[in-house]
C-alpha atoms as a PDB file:
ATOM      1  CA  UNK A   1     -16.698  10.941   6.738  1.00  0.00           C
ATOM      2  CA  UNK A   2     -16.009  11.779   3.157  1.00  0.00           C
ATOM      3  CA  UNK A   3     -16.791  15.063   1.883  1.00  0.00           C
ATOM      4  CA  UNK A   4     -18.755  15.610  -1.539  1.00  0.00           C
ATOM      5  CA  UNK A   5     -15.798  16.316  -3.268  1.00  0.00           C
ATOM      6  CA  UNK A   6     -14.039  13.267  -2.093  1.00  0.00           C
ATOM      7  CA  UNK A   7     -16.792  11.334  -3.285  1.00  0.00           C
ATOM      8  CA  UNK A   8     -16.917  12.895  -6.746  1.00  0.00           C
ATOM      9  CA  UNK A   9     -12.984  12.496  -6.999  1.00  0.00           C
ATOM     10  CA  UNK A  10     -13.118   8.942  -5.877  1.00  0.00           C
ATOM     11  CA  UNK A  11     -15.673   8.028  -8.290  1.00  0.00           C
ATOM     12  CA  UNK A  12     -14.219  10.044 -11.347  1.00  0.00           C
ATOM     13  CA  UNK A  13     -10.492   8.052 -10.107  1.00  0.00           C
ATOM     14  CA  UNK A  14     -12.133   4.506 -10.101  1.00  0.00           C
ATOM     15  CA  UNK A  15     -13.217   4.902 -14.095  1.00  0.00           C
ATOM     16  CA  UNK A  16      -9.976   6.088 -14.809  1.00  0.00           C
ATOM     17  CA  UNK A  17      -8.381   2.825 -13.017  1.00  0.00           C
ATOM     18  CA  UNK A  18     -10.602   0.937 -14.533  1.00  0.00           C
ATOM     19  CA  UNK A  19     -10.239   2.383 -17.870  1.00  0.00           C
ATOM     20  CA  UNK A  20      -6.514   2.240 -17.806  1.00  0.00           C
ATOM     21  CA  UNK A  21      -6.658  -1.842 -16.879  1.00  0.00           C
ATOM     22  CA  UNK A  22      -8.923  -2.675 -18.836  1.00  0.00           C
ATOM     23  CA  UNK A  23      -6.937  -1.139 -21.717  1.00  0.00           C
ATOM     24  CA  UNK A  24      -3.316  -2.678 -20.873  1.00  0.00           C
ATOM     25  CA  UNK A  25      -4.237  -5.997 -19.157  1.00  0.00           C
ATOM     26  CA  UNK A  26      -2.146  -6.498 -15.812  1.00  0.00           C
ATOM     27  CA  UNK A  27       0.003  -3.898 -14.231  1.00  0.00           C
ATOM     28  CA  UNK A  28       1.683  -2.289 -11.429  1.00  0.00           C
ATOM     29  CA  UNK A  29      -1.811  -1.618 -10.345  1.00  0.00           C
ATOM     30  CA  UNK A  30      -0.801   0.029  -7.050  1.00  0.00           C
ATOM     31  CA  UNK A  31       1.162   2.672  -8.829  1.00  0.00           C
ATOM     32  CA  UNK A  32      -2.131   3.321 -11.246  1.00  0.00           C
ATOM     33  CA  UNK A  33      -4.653   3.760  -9.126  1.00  0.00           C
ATOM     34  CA  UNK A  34      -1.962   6.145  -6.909  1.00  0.00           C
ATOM     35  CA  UNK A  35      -1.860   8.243  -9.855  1.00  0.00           C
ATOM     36  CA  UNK A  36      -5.521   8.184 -10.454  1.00  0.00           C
ATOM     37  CA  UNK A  37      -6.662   9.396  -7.394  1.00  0.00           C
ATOM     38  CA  UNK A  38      -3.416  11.842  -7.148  1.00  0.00           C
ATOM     39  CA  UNK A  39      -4.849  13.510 -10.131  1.00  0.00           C
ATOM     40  CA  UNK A  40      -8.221  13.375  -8.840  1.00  0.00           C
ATOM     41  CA  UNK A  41      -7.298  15.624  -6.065  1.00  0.00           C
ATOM     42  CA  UNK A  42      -5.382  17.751  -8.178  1.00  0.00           C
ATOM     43  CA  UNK A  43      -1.947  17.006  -5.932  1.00  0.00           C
ATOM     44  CA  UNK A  44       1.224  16.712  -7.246  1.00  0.00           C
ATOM     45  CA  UNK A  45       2.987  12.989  -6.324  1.00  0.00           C
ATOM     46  CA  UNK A  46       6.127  14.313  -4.328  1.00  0.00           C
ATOM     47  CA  UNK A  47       3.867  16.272  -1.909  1.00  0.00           C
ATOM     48  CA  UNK A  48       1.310  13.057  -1.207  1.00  0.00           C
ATOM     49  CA  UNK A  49       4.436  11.196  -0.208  1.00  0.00           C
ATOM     50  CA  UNK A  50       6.506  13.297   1.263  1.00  0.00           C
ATOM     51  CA  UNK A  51       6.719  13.640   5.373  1.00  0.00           C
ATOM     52  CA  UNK A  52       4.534  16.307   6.416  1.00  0.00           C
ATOM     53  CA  UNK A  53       2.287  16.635   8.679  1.00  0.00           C
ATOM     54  CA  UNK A  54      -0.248  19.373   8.160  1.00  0.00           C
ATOM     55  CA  UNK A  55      -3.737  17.428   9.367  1.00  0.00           C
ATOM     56  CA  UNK A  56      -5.192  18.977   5.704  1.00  0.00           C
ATOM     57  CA  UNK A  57      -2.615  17.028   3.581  1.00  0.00           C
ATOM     58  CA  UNK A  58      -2.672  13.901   6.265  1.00  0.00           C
ATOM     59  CA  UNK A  59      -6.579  13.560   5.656  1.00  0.00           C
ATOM     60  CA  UNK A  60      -6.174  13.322   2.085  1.00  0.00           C
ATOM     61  CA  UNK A  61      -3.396  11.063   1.620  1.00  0.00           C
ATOM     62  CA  UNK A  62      -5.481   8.647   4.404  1.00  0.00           C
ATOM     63  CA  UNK A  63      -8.027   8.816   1.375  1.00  0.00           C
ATOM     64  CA  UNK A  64      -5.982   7.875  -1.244  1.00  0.00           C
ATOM     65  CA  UNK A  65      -4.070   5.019   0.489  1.00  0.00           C
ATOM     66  CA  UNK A  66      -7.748   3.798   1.558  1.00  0.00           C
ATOM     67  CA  UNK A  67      -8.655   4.302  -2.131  1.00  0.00           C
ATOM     68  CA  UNK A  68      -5.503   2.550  -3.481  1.00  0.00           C
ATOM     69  CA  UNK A  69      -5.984  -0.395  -0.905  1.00  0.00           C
ATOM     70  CA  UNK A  70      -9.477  -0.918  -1.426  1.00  0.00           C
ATOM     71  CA  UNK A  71      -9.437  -0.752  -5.871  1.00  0.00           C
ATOM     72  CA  UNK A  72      -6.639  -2.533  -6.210  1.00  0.00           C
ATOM     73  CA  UNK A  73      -7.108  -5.454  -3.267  1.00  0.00           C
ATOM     74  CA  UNK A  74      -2.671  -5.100  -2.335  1.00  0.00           C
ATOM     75  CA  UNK A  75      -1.690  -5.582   0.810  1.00  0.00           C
ATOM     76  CA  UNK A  76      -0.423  -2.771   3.394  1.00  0.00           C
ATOM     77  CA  UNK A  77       2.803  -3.175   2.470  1.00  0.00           C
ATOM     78  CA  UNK A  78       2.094  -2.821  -0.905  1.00  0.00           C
ATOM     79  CA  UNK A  79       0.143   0.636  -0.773  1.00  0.00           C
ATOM     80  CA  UNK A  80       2.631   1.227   1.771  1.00  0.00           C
ATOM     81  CA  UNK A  81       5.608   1.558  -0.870  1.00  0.00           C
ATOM     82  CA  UNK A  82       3.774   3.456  -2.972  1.00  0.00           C
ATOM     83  CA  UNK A  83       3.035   6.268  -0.594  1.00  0.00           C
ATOM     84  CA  UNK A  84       6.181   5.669   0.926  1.00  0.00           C
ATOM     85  CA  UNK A  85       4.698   4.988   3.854  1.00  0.00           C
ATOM     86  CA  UNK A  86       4.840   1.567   6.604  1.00  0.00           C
ATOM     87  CA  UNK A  87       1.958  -0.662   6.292  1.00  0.00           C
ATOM     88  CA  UNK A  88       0.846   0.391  10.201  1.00  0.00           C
ATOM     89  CA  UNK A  89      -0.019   3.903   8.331  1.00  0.00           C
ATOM     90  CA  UNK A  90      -1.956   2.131   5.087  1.00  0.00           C
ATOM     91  CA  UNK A  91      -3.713   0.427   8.244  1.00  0.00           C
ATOM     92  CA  UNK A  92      -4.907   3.397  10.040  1.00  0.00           C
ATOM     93  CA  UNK A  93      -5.650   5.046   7.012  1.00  0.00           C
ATOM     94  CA  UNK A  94      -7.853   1.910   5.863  1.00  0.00           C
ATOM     95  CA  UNK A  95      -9.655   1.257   9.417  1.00  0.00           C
ATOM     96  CA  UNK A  96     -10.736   4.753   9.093  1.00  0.00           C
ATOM     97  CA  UNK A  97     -11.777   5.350   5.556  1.00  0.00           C
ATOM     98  CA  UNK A  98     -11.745   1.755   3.309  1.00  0.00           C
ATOM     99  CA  UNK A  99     -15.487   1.163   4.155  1.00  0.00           C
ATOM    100  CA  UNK A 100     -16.382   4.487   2.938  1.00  0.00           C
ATOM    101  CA  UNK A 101     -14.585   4.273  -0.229  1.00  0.00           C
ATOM    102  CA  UNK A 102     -16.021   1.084  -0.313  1.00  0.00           C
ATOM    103  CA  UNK A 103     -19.871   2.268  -0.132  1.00  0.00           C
ATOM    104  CA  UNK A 104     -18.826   4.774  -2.853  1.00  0.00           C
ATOM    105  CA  UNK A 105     -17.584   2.769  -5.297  1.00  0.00           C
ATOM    106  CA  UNK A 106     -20.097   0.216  -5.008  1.00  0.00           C
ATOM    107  CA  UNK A 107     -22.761   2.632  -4.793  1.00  0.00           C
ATOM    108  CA  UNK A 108     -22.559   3.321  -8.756  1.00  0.00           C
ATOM    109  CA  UNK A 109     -21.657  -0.057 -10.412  1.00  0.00           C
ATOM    110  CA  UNK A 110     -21.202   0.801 -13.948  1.00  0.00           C
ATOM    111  CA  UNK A 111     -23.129  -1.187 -16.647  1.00  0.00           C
ATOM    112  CA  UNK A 112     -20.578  -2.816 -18.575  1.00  0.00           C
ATOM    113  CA  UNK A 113     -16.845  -2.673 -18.960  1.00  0.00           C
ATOM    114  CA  UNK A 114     -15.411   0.538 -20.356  1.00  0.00           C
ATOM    115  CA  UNK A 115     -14.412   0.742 -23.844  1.00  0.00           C
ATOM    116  CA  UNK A 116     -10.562   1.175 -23.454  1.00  0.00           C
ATOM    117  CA  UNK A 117     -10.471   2.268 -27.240  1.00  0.00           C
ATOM    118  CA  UNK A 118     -13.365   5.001 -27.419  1.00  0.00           C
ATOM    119  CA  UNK A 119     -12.924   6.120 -23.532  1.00  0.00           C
ATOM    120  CA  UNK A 120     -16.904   4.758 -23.574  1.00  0.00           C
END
């Protein structure tokens, strides 16, 4: 289901999220790990969430909202806001990618905790 570049961007945004917690304690952790993976992908923010519906642009943002859902543990509705989407869509997008994202992440558990001072 995921492509290797969605692989390789998902990994690459989940040491950024986790470098950027790590280094400011608790945040708006939705909104990071939305930026994370926007940058990832190379998208710009108002095109993710605004309401188009090319299939291309569709399939990624499903990604992303799995992505967000699945590093950060929110709710629908959470992820929902963020993407400016209902929490019906971060549900679809989660029953068909979150255990893919999932396998990915936890496929390459990092040895320690990154060094939010040296980017280590």
């Amino acid at each position: 289901m995921l492509s290797l570049q969605d692989i390789r961007v998902i990994l690459i945004a989940k040491q950024e999220f986790r470098r950027q917690r790590a280094a400011r304690g608790y945040m708006k952790q939705c909104d990071q790990a939305f930026a994370c993976i926007v940058k990832g992908y190379g998208a710009q923010p108002s095109i993710v969430t605004r309401s188009d519906r090319d299939p291309e642009l569709i399939e990624m943002r499903q990604k992303m909202m799995a992505f967000v859902a699945v590093t950060t543990g929110a709710t629908h509705r959470q992820v929902g806001l963020v993407f400016k989407r209902d929490h019906s869509s971060v549900g679809s997008a989660c029953a068909r990618f979150a255990a893919a994202v999932r396998a990915t992440i936890s496929s390459v558990q990092p040895t320690s905790e990154p060094d939010a001072e040296t980017d280590a």
